[in-house]
C-alpha atoms as a PDB file:
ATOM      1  CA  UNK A   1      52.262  15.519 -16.032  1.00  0.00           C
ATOM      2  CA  UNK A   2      50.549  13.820 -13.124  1.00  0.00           C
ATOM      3  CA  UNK A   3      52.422  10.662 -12.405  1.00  0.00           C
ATOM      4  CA  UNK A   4      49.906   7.344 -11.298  1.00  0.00           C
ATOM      5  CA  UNK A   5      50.159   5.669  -8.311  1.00  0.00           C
ATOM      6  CA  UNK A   6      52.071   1.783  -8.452  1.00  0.00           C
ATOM      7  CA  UNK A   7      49.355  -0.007  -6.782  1.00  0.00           C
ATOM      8  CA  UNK A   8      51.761  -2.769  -5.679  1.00  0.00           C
ATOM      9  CA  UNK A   9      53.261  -0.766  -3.222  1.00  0.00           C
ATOM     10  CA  UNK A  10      51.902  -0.426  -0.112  1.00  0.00           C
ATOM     11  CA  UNK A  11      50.368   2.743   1.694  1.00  0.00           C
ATOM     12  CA  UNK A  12      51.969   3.747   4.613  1.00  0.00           C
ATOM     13  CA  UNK A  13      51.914   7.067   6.378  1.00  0.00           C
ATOM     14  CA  UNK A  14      53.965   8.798   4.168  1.00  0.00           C
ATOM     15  CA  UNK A  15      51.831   8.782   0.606  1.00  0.00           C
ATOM     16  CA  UNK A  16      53.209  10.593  -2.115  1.00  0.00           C
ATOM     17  CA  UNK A  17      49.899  10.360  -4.530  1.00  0.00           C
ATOM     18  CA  UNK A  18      46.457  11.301  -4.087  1.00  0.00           C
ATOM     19  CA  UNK A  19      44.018   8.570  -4.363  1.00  0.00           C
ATOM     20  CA  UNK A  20      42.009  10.303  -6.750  1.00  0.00           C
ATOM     21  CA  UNK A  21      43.344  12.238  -8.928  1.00  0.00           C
ATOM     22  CA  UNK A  22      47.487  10.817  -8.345  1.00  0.00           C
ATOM     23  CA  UNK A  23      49.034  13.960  -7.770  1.00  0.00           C
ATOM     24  CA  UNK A  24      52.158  13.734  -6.629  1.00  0.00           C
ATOM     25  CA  UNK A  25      51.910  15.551  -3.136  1.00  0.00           C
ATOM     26  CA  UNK A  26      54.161  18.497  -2.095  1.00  0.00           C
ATOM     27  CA  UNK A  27      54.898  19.138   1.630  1.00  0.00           C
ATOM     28  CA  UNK A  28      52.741  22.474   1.367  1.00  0.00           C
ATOM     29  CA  UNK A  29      50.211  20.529   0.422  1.00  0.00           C
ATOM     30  CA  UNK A  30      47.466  18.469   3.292  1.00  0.00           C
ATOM     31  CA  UNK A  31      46.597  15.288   3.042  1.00  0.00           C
ATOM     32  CA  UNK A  32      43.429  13.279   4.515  1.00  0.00           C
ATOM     33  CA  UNK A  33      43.110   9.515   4.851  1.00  0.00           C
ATOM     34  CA  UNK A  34      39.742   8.388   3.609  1.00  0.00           C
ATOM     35  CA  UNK A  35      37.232   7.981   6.065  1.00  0.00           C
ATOM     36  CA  UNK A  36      35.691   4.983   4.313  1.00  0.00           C
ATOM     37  CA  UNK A  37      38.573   2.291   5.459  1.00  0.00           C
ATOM     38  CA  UNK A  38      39.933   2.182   2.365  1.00  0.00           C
ATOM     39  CA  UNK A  39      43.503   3.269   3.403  1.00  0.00           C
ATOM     40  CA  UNK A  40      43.505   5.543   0.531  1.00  0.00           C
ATOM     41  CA  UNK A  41      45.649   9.345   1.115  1.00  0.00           C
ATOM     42  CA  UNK A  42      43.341  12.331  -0.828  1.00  0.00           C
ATOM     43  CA  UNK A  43      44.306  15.551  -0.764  1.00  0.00           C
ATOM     44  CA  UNK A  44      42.879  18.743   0.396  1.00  0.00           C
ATOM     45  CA  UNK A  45      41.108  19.377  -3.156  1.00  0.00           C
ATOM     46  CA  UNK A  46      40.190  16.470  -3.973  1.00  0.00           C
ATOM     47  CA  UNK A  47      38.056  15.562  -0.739  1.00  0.00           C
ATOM     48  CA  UNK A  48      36.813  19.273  -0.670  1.00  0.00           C
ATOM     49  CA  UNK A  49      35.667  18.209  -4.410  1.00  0.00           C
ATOM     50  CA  UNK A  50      34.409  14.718  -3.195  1.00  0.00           C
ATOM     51  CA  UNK A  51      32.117  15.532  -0.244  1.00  0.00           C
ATOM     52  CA  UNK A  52      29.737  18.131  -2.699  1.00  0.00           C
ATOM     53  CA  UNK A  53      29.619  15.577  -4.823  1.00  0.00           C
ATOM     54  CA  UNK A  54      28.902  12.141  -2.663  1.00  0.00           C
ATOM     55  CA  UNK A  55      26.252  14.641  -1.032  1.00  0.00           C
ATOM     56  CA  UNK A  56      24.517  15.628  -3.927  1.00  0.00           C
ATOM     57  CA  UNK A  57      24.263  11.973  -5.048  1.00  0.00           C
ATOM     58  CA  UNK A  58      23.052  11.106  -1.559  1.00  0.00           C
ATOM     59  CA  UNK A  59      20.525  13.274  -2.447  1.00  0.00           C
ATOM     60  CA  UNK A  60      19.384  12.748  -5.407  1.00  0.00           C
ATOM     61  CA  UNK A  61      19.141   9.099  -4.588  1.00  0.00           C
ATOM     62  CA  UNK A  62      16.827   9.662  -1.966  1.00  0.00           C
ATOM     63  CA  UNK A  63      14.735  11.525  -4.343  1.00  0.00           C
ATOM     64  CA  UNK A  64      14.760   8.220  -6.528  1.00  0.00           C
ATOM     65  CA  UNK A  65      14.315   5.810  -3.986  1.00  0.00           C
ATOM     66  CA  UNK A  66      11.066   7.308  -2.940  1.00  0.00           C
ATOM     67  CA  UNK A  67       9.724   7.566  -6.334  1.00  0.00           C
ATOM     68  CA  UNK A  68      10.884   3.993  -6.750  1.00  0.00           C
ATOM     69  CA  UNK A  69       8.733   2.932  -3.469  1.00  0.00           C
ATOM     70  CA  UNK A  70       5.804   5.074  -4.910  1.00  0.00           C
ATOM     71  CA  UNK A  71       6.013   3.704  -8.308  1.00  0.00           C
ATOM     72  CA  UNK A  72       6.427  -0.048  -6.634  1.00  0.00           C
ATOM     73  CA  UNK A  73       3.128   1.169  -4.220  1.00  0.00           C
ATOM     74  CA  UNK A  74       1.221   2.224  -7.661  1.00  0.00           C
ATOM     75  CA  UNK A  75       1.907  -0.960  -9.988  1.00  0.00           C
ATOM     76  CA  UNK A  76       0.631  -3.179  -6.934  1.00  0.00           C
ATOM     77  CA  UNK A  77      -2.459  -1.265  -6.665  1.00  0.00           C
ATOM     78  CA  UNK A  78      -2.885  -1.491 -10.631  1.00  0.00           C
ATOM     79  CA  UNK A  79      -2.269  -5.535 -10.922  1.00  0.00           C
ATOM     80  CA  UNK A  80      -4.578  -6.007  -8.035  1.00  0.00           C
ATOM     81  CA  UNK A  81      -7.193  -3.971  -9.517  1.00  0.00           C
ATOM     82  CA  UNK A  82      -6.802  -5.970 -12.314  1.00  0.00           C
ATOM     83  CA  UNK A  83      -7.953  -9.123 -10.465  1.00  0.00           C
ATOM     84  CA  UNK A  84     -11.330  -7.925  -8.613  1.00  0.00           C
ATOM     85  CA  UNK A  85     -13.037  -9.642 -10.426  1.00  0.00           C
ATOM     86  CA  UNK A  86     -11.363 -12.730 -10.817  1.00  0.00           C
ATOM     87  CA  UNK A  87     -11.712 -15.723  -9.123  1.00  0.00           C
ATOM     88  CA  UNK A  88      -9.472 -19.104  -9.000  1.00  0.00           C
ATOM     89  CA  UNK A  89     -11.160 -22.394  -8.433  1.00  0.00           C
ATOM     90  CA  UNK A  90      -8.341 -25.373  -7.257  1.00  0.00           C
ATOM     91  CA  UNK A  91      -8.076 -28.659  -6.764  1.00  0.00           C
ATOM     92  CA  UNK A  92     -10.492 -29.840  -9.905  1.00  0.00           C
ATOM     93  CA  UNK A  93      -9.828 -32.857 -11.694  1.00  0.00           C
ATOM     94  CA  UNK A  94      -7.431 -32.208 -15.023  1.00  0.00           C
ATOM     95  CA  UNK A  95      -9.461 -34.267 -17.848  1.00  0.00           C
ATOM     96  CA  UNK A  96      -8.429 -35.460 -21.229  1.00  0.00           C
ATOM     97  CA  UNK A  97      -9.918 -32.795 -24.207  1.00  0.00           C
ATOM     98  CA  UNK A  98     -11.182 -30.719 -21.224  1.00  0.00           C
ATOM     99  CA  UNK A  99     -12.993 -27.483 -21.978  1.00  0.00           C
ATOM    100  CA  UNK A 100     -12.611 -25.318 -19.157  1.00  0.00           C
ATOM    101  CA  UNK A 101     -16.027 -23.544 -19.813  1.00  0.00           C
ATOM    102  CA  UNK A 102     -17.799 -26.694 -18.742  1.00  0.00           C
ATOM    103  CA  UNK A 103     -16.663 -26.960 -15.296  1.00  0.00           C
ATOM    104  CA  UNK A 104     -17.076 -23.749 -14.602  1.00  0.00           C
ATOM    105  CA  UNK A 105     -20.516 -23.407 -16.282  1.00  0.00           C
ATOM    106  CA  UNK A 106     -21.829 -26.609 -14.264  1.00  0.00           C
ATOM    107  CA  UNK A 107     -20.242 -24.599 -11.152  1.00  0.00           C
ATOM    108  CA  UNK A 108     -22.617 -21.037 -11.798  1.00  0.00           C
ATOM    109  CA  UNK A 109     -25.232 -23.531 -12.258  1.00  0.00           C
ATOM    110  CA  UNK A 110     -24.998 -25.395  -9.328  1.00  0.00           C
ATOM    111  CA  UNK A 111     -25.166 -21.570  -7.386  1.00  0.00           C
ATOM    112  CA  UNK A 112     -28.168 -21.044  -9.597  1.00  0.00           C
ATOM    113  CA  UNK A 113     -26.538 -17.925 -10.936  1.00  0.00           C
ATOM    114  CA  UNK A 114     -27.225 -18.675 -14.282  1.00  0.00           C
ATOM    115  CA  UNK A 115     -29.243 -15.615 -15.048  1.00  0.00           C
ATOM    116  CA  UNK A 116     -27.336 -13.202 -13.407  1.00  0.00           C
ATOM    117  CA  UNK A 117     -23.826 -14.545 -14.394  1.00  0.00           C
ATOM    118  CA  UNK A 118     -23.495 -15.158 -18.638  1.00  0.00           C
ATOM    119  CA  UNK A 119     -20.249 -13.804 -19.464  1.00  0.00           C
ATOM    120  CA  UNK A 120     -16.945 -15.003 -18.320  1.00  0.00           C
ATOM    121  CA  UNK A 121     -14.437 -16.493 -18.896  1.00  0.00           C
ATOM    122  CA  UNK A 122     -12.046 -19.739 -18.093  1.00  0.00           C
ATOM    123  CA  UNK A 123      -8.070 -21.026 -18.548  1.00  0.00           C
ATOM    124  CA  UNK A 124      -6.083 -22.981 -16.594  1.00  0.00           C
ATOM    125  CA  UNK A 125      -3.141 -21.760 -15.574  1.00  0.00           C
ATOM    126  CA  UNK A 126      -1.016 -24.920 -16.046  1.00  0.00           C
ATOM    127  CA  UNK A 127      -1.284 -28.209 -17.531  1.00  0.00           C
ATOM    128  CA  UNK A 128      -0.921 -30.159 -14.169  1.00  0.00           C
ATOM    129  CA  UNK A 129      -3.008 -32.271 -12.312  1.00  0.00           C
ATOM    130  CA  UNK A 130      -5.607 -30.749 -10.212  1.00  0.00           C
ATOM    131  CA  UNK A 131      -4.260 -27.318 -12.044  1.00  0.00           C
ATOM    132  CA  UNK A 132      -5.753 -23.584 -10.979  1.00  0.00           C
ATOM    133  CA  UNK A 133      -8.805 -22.455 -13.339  1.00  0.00           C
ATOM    134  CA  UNK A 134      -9.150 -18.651 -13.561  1.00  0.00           C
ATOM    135  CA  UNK A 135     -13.007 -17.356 -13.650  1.00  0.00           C
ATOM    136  CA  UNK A 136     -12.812 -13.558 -15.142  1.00  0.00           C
ATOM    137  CA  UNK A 137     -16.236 -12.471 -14.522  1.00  0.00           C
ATOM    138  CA  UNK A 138     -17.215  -9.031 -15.946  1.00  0.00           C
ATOM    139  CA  UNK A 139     -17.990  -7.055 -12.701  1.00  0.00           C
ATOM    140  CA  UNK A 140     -17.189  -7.099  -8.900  1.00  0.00           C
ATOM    141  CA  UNK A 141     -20.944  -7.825  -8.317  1.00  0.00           C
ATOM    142  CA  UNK A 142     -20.924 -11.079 -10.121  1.00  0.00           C
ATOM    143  CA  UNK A 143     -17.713 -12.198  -8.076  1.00  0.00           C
ATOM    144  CA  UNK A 144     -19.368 -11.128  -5.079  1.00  0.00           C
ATOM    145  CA  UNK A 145     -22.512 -13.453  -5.454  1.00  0.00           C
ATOM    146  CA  UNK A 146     -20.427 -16.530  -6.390  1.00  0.00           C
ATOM    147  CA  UNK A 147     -18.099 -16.057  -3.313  1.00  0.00           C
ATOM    148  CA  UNK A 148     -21.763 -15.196  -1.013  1.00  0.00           C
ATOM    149  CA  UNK A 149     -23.604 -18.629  -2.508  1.00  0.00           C
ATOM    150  CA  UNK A 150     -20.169 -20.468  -2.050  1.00  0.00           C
ATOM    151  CA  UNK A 151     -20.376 -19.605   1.673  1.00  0.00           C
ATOM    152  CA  UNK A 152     -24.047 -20.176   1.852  1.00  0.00           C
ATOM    153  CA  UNK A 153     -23.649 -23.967   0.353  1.00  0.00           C
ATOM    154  CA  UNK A 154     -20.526 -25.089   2.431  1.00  0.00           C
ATOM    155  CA  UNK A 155     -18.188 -27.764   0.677  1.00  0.00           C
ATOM    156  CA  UNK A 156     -18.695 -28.581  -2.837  1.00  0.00           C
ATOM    157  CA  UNK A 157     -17.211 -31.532  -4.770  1.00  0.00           C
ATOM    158  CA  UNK A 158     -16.219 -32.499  -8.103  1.00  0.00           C
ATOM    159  CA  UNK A 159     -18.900 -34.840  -8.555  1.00  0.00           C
ATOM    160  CA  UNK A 160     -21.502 -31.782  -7.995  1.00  0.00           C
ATOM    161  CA  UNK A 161     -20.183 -30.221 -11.004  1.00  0.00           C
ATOM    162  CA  UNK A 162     -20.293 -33.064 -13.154  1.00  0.00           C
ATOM    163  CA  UNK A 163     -16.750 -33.938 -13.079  1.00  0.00           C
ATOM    164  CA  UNK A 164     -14.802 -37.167 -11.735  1.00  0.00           C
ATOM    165  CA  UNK A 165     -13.731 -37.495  -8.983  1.00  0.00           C
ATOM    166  CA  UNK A 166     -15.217 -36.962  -5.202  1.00  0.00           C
ATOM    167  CA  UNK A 167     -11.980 -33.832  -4.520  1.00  0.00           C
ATOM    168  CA  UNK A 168     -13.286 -30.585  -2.667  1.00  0.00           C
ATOM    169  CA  UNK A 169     -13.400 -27.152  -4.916  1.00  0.00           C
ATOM    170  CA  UNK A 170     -12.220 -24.578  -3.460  1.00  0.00           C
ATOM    171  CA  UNK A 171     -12.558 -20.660  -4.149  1.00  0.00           C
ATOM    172  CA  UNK A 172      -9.761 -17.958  -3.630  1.00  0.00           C
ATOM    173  CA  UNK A 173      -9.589 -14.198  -4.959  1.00  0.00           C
ATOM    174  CA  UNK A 174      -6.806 -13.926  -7.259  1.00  0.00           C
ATOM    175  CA  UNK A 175      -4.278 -11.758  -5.582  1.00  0.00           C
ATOM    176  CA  UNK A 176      -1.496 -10.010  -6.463  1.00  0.00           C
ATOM    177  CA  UNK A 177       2.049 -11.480  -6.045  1.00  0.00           C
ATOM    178  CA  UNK A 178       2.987  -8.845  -3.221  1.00  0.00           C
ATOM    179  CA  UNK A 179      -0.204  -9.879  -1.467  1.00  0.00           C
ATOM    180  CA  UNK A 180      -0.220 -13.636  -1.827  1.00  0.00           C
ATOM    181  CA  UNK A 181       3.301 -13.189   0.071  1.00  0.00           C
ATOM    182  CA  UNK A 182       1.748 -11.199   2.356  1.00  0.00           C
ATOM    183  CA  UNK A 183      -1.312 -13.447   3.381  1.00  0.00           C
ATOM    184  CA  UNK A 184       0.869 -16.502   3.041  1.00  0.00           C
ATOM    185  CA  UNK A 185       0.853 -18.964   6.196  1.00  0.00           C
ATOM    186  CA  UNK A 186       3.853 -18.389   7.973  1.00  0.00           C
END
């Protein structure tokens, strides 16, 4: 019957259990102090049995930590895929019974885009003040022009789209999390 250890009493050089599996020791038998600080006596087949196994763990959790940081490396590329073709718009007036459409329709106007650009679409992403609007346009090319005539015509107000208010629009890709951290001022 293997006897357990009292843990009240304190270790000193002369332990009679092994940390592990609290067998009582026998002079015959050698005994190791753990190497981790933990002031704990093993003996000689237990820490024999210990070191296989803590480096076959090791091991194995390399393994998984670098399919964790390739699986991490291959959602990133998939969300920001995702948003190509997506634009925000900020700082727009919030209006009462607003359709988001409108703004956004009075802004591919104002590029004279309207031929080239006919499906998208528009949400804010809160209910605040001066709230985010997300464009999804259909293709890369489309989000391409709109950011090229955006350039080309400098700073553009509310009141050019037809909305109150004299604030300056302003046009961002829609990153990914990982990348707005990334091209965040420090």
């Amino acid at each position: 019957m293997v006897k357990k250890r009292n843990p009240n009493k304190s270790l000193s050089n002369e332990a009679k259990y092994c940390g592990i599996c609290n067998k009582d020791f026998s002079k015959s038998e050698y005994k190791l102090l753990c190497r981790r600080k933990c002031t704990r006596w093993i003996c000689h087949q237990c820490s024999g049995l210990t070191l296989s196994k803590i480096k076959a763990l090791a091991e194995k959790m390399e393994n998984g930590h670098c399919k964790v940081e390739k699986l991490e490396v291959r959602i990133e590329v998939l969300e920001q895929e995702k948003r190509d073709k997506n634009i925000i718009m900020t700082n727009l007036p919030l209006q009462k019974n607003e359709d988001t459409r409108k703004p956004v329709e009075n802004f591919i106007d104002y590029f004279g885009l309207k031929s080239k650009i006919r499906e998208f679409s528009a949400k804010r992403l809160s209910k605040k003040e001066n709230a985010p609007i997300l464009i999804e346009l259909t293709s890369m090319n489309s989000r391409n022009l709109v950011i090229q005539r955006k350039k080309e015509k400098g700073v553009i107000r509310s009141i050019d789209l037809n909305c109150s208010g004299y604030n300056v629009i302003y046009l961002h890709e829609d990153l990914s999390k990982w990348r707005q951290e990334l091209f965040a001022p420090l």
